[in-house]
PDB file of N, CA and C in Angstrom:
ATOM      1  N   UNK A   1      85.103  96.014 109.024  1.00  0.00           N
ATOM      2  CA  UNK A   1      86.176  96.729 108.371  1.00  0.00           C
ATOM      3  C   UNK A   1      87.522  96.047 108.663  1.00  0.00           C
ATOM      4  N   UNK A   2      87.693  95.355 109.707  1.00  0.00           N
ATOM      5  CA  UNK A   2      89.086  94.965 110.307  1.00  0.00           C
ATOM      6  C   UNK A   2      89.083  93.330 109.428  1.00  0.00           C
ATOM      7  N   UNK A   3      87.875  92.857 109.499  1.00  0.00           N
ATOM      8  CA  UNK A   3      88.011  91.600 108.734  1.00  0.00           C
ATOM      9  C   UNK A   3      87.984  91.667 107.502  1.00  0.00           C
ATOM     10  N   UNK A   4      88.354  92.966 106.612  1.00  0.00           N
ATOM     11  CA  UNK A   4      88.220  93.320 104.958  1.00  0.00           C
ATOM     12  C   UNK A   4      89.874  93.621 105.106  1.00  0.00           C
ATOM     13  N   UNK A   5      90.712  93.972 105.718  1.00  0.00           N
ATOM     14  CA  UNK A   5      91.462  94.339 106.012  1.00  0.00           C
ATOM     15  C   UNK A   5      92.895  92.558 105.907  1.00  0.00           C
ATOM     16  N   UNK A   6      92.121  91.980 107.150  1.00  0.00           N
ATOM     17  CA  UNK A   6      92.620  91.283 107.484  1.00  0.00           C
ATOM     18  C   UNK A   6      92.346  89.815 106.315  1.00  0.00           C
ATOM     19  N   UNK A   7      91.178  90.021 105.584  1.00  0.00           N
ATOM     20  CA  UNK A   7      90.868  89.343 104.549  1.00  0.00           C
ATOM     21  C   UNK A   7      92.202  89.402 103.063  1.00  0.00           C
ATOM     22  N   UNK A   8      91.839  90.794 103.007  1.00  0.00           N
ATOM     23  CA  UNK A   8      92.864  91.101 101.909  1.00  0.00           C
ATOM     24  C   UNK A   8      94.310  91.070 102.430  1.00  0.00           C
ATOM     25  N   UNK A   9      94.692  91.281 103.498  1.00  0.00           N
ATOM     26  CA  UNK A   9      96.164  90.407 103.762  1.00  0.00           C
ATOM     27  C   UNK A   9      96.565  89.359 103.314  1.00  0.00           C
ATOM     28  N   UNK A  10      95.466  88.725 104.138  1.00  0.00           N
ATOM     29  CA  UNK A  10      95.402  86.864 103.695  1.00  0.00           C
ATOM     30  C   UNK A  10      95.487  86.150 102.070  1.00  0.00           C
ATOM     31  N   UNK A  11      95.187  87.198 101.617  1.00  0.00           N
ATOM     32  CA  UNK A  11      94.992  87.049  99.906  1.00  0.00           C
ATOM     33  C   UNK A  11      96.108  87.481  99.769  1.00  0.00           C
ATOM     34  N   UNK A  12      96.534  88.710 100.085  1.00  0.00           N
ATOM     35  CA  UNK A  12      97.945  88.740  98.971  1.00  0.00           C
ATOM     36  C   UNK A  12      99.133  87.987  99.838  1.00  0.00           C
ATOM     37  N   UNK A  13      99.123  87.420 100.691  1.00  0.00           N
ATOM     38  CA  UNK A  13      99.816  86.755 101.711  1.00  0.00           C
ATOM     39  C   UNK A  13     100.220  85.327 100.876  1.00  0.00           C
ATOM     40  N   UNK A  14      98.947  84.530 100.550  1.00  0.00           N
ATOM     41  CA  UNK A  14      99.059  83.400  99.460  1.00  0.00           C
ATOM     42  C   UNK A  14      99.225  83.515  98.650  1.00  0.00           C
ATOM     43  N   UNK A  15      98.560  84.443  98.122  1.00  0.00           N
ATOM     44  CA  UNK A  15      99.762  85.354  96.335  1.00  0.00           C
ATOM     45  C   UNK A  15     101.016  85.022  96.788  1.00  0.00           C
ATOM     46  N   UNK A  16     101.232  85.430  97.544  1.00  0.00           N
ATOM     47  CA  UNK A  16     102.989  85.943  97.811  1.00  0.00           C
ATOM     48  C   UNK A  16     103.714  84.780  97.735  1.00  0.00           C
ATOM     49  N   UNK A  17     103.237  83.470  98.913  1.00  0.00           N
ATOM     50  CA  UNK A  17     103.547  82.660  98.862  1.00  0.00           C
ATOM     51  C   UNK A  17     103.612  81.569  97.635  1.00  0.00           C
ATOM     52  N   UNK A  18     102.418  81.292  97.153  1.00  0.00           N
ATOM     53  CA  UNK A  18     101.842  80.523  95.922  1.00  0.00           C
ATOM     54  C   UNK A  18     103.217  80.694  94.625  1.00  0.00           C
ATOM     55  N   UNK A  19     103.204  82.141  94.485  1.00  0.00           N
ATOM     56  CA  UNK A  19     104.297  82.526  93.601  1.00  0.00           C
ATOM     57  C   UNK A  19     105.947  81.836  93.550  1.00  0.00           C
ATOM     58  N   UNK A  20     105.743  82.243  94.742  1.00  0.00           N
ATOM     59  CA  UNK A  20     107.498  81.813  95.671  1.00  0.00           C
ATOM     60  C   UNK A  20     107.790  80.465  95.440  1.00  0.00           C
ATOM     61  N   UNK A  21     106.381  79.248  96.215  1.00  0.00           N
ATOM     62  CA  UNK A  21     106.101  77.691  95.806  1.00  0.00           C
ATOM     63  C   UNK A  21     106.300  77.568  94.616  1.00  0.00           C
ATOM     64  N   UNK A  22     105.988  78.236  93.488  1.00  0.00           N
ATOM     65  CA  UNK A  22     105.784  77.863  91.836  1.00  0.00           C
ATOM     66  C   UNK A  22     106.860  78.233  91.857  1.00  0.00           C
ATOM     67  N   UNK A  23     107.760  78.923  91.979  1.00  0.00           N
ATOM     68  CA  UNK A  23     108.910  79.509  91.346  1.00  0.00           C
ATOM     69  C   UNK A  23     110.477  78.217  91.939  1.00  0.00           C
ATOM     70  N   UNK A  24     109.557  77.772  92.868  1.00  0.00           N
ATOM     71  CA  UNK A  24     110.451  76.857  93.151  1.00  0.00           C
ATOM     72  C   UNK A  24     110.534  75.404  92.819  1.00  0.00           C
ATOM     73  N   UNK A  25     109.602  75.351  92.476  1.00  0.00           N
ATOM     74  CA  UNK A  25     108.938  74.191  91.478  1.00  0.00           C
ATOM     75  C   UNK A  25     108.715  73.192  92.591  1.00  0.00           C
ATOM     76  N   UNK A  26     108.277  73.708  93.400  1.00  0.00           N
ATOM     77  CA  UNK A  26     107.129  72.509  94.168  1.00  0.00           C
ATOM     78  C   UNK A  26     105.688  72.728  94.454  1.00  0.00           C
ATOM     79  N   UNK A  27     105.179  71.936  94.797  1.00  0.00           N
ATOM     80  CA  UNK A  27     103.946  71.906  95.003  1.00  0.00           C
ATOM     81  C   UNK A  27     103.031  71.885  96.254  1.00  0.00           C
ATOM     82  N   UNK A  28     103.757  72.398  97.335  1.00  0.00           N
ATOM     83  CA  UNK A  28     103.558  72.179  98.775  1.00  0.00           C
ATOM     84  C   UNK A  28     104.009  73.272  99.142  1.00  0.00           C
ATOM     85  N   UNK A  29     103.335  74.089  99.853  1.00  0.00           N
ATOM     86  CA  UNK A  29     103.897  75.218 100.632  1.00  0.00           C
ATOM     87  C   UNK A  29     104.125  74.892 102.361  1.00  0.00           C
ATOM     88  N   UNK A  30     105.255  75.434 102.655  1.00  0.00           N
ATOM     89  CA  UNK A  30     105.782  75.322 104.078  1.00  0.00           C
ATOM     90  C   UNK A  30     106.274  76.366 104.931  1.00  0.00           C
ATOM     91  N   UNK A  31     106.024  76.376 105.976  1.00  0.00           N
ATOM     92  CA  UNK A  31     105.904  77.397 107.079  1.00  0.00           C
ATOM     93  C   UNK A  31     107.072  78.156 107.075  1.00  0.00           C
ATOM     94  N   UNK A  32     108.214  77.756 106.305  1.00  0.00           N
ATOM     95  CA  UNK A  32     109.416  78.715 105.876  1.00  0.00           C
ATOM     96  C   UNK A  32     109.063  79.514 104.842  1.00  0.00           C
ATOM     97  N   UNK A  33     108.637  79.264 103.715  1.00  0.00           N
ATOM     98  CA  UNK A  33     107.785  79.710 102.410  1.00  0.00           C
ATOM     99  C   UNK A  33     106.809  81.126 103.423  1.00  0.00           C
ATOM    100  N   UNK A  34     106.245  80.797 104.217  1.00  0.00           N
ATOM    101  CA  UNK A  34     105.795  81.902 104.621  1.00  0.00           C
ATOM    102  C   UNK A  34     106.157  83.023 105.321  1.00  0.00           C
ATOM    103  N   UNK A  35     107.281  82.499 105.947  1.00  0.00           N
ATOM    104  CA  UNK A  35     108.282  83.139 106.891  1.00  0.00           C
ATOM    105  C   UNK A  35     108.998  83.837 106.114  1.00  0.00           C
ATOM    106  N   UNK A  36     109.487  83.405 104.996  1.00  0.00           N
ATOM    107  CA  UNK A  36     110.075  83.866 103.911  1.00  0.00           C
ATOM    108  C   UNK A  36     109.532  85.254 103.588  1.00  0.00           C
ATOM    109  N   UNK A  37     108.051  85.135 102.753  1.00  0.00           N
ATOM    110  CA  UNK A  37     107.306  86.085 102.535  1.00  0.00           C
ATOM    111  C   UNK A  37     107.044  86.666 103.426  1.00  0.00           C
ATOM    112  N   UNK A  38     106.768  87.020 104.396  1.00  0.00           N
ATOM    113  CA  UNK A  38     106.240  87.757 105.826  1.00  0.00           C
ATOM    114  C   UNK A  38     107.783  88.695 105.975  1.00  0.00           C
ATOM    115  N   UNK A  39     108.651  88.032 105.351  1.00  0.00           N
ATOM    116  CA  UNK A  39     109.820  88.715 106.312  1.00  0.00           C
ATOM    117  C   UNK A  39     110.710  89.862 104.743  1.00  0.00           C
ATOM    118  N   UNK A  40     110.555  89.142 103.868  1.00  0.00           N
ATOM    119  CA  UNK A  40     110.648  90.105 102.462  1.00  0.00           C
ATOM    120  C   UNK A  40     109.925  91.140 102.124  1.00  0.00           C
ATOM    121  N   UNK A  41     108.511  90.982 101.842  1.00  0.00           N
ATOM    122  CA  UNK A  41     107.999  91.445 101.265  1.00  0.00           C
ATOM    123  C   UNK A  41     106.976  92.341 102.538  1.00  0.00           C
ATOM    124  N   UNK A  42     106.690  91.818 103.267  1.00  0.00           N
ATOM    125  CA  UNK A  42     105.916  93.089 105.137  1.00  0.00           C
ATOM    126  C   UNK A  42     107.206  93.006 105.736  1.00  0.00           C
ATOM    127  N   UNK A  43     108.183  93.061 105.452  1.00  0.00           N
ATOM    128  CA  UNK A  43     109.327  93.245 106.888  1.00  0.00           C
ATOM    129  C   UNK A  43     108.302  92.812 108.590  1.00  0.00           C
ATOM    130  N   UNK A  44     107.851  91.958 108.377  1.00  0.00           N
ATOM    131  CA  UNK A  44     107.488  90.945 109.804  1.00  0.00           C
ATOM    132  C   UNK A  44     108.192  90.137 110.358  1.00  0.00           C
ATOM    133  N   UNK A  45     109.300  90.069 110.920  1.00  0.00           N
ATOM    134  CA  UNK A  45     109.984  89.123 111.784  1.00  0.00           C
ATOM    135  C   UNK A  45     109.193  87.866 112.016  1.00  0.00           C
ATOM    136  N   UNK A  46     109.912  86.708 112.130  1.00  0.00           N
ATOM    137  CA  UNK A  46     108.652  85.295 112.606  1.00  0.00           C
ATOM    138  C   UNK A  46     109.008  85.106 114.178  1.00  0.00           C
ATOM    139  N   UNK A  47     108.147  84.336 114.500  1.00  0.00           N
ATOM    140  CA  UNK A  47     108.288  84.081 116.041  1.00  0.00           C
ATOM    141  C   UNK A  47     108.932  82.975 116.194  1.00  0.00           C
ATOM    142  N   UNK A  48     110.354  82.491 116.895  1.00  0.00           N
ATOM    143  CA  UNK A  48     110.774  81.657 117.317  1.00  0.00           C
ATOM    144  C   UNK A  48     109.937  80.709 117.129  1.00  0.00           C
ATOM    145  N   UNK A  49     109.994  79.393 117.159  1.00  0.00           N
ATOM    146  CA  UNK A  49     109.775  78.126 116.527  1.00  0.00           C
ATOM    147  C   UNK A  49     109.858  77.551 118.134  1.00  0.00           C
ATOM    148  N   UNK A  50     109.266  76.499 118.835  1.00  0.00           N
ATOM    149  CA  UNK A  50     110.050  75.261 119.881  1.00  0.00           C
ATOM    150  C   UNK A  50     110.699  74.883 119.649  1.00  0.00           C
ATOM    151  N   UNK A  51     111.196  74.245 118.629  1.00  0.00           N
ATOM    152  CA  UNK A  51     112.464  73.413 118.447  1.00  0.00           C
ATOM    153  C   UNK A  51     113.490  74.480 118.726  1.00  0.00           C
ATOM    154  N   UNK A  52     113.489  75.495 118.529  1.00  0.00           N
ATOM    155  CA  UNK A  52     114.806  75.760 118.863  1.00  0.00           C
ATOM    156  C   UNK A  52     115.203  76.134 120.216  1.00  0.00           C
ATOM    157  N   UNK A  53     114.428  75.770 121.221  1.00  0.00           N
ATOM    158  CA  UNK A  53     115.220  75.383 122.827  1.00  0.00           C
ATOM    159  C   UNK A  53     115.272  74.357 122.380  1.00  0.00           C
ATOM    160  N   UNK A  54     114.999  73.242 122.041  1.00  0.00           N
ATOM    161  CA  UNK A  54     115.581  72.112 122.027  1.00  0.00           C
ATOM    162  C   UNK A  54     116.449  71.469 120.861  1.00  0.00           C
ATOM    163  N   UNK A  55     116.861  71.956 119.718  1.00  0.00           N
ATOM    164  CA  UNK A  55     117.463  71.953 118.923  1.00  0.00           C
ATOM    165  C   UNK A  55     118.492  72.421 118.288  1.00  0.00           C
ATOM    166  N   UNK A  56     118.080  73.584 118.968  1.00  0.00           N
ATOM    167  CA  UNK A  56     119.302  75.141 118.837  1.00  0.00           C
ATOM    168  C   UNK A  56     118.827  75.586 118.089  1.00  0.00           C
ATOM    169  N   UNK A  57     119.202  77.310 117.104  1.00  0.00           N
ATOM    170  CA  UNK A  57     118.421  78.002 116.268  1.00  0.00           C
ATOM    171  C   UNK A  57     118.457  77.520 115.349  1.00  0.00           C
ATOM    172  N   UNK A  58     117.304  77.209 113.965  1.00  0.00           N
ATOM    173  CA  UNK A  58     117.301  76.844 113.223  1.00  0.00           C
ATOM    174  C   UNK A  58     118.002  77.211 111.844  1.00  0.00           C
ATOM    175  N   UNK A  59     118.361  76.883 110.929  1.00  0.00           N
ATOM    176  CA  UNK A  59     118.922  77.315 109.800  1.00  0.00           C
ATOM    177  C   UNK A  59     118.356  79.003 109.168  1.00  0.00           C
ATOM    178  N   UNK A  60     119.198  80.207 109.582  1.00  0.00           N
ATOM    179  CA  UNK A  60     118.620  81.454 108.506  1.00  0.00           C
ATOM    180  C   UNK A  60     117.816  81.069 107.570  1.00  0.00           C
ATOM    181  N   UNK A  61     116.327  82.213 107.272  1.00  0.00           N
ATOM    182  CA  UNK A  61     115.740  81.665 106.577  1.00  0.00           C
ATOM    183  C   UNK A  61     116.628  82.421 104.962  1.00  0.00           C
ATOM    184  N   UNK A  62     117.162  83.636 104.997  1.00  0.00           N
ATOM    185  CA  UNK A  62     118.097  84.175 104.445  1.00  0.00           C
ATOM    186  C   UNK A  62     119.452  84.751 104.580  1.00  0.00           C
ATOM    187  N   UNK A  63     120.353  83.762 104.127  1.00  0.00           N
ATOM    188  CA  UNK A  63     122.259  83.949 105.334  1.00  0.00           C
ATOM    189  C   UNK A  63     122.208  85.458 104.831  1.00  0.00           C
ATOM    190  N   UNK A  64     122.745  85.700 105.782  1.00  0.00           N
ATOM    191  CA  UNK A  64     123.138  87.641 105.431  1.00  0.00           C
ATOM    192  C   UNK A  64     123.936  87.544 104.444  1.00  0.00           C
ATOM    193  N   UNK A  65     123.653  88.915 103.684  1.00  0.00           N
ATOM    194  CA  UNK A  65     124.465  88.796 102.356  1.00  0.00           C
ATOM    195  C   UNK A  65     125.894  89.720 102.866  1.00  0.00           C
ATOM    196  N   UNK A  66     126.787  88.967 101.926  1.00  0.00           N
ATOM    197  CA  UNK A  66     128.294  90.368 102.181  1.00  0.00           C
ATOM    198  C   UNK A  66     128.162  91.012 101.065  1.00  0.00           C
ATOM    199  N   UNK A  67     128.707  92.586 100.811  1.00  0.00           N
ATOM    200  CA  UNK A  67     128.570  93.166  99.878  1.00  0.00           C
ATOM    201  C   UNK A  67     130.171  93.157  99.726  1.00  0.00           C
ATOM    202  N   UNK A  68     130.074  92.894  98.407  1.00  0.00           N
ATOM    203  CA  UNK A  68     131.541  92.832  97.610  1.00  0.00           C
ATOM    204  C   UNK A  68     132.159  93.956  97.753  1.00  0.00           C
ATOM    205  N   UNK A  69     133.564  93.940  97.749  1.00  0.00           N
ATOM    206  CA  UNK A  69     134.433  94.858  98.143  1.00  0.00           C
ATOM    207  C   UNK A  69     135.052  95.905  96.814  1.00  0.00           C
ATOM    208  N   UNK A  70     134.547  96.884  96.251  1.00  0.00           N
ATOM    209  CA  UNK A  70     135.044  97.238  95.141  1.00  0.00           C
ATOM    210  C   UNK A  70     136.810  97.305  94.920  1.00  0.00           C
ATOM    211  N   UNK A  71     136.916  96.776  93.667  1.00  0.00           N
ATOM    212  CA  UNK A  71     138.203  96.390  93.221  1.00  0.00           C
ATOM    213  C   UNK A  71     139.045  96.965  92.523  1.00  0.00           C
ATOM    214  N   UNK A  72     140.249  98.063  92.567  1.00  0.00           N
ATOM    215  CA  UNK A  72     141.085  98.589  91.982  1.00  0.00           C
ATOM    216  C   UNK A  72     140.874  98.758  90.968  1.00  0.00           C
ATOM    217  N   UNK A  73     140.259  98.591  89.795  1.00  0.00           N
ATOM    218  CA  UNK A  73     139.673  98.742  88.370  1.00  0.00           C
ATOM    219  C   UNK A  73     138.501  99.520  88.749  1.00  0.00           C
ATOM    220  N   UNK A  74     137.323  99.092  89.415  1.00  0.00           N
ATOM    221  CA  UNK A  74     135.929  99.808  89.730  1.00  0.00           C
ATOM    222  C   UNK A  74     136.409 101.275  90.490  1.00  0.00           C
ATOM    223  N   UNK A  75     136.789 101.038  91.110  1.00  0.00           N
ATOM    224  CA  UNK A  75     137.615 102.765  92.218  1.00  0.00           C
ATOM    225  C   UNK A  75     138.423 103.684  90.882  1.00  0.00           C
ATOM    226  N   UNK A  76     139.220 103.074  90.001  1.00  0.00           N
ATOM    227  CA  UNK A  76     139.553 103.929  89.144  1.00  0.00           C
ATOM    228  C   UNK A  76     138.685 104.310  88.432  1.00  0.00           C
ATOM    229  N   UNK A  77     137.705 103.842  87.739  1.00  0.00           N
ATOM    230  CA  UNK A  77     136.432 104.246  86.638  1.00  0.00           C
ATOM    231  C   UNK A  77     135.638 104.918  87.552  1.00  0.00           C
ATOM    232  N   UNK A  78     135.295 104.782  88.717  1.00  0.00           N
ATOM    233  CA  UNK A  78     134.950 105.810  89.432  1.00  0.00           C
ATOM    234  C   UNK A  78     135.192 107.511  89.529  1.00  0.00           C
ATOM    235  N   UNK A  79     136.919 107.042  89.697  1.00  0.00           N
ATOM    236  CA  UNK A  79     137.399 108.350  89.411  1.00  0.00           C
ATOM    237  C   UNK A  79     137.431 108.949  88.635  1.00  0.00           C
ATOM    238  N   UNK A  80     137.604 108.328  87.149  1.00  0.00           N
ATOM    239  CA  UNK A  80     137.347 108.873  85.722  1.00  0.00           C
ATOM    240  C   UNK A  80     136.042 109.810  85.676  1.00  0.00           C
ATOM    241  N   UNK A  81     135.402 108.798  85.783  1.00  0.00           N
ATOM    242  CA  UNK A  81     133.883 109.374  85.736  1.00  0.00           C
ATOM    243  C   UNK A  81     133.653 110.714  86.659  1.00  0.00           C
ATOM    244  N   UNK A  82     134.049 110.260  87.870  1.00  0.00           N
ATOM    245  CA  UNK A  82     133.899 111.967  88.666  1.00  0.00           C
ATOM    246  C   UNK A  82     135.021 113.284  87.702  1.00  0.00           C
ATOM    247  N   UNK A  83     135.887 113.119  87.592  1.00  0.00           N
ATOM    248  CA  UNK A  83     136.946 113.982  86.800  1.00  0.00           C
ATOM    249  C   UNK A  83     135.725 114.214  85.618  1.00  0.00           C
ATOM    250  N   UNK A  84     135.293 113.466  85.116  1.00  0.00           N
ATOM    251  CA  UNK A  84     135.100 113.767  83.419  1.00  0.00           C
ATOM    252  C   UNK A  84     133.423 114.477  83.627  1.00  0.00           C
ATOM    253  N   UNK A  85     132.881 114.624  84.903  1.00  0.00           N
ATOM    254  CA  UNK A  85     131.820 114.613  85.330  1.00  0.00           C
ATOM    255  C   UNK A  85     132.231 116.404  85.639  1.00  0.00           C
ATOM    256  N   UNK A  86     132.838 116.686  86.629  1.00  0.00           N
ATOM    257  CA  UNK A  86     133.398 118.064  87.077  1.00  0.00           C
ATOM    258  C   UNK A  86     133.810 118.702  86.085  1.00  0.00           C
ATOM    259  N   UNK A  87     134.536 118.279  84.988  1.00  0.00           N
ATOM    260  CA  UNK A  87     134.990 119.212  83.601  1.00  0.00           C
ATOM    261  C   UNK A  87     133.523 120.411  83.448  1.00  0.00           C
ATOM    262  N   UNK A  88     133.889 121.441  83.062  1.00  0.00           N
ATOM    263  CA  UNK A  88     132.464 122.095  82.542  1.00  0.00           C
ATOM    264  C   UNK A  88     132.475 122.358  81.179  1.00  0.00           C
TER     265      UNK A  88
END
């Protein structure tokens, strides 16, 4: 039961990946490609790498995103919308 389990991981695991490879238009999958998927799609953290005691940490596999700051136009249509929303 644990190896039907651990089978069908493994399958949609290379789905996951395979997809990601094609979409990137190469033909080689790499241990970031999986790290990638493991960490998107199962929220699985990867395990530190060696090189990085000896290299320092390696490049994010995704830089944190900033979320844009809404802008004096968006905050007013906001407000519209709530006003025109509360009218009965």
């Amino acid at each position: 039961m644990l190896c039907d389990y651990t089978d069908e991981f493994v399958n949609e695991l290379v789905s996951h990946v395979c997809k990601l490879v094609k979409h990137r238009g190469n033909h080689r999958i790499e241990a970031r490609d999986v790290e990638f998927v493991l960490d998107l799609v199962y929220k699985m953290p990867s395990a530190p790498r060696a090189s990085v005691h000896v290299f320092g940490a390696p490049a994010p596999i995704r830089p944190d995103r900033i979320t844009p700051q809404p802008t004096e136009a968006h905050k007013q249509r906001m407000l519209l919308i709530k006003k025109v929303v509360k009218k009965p």
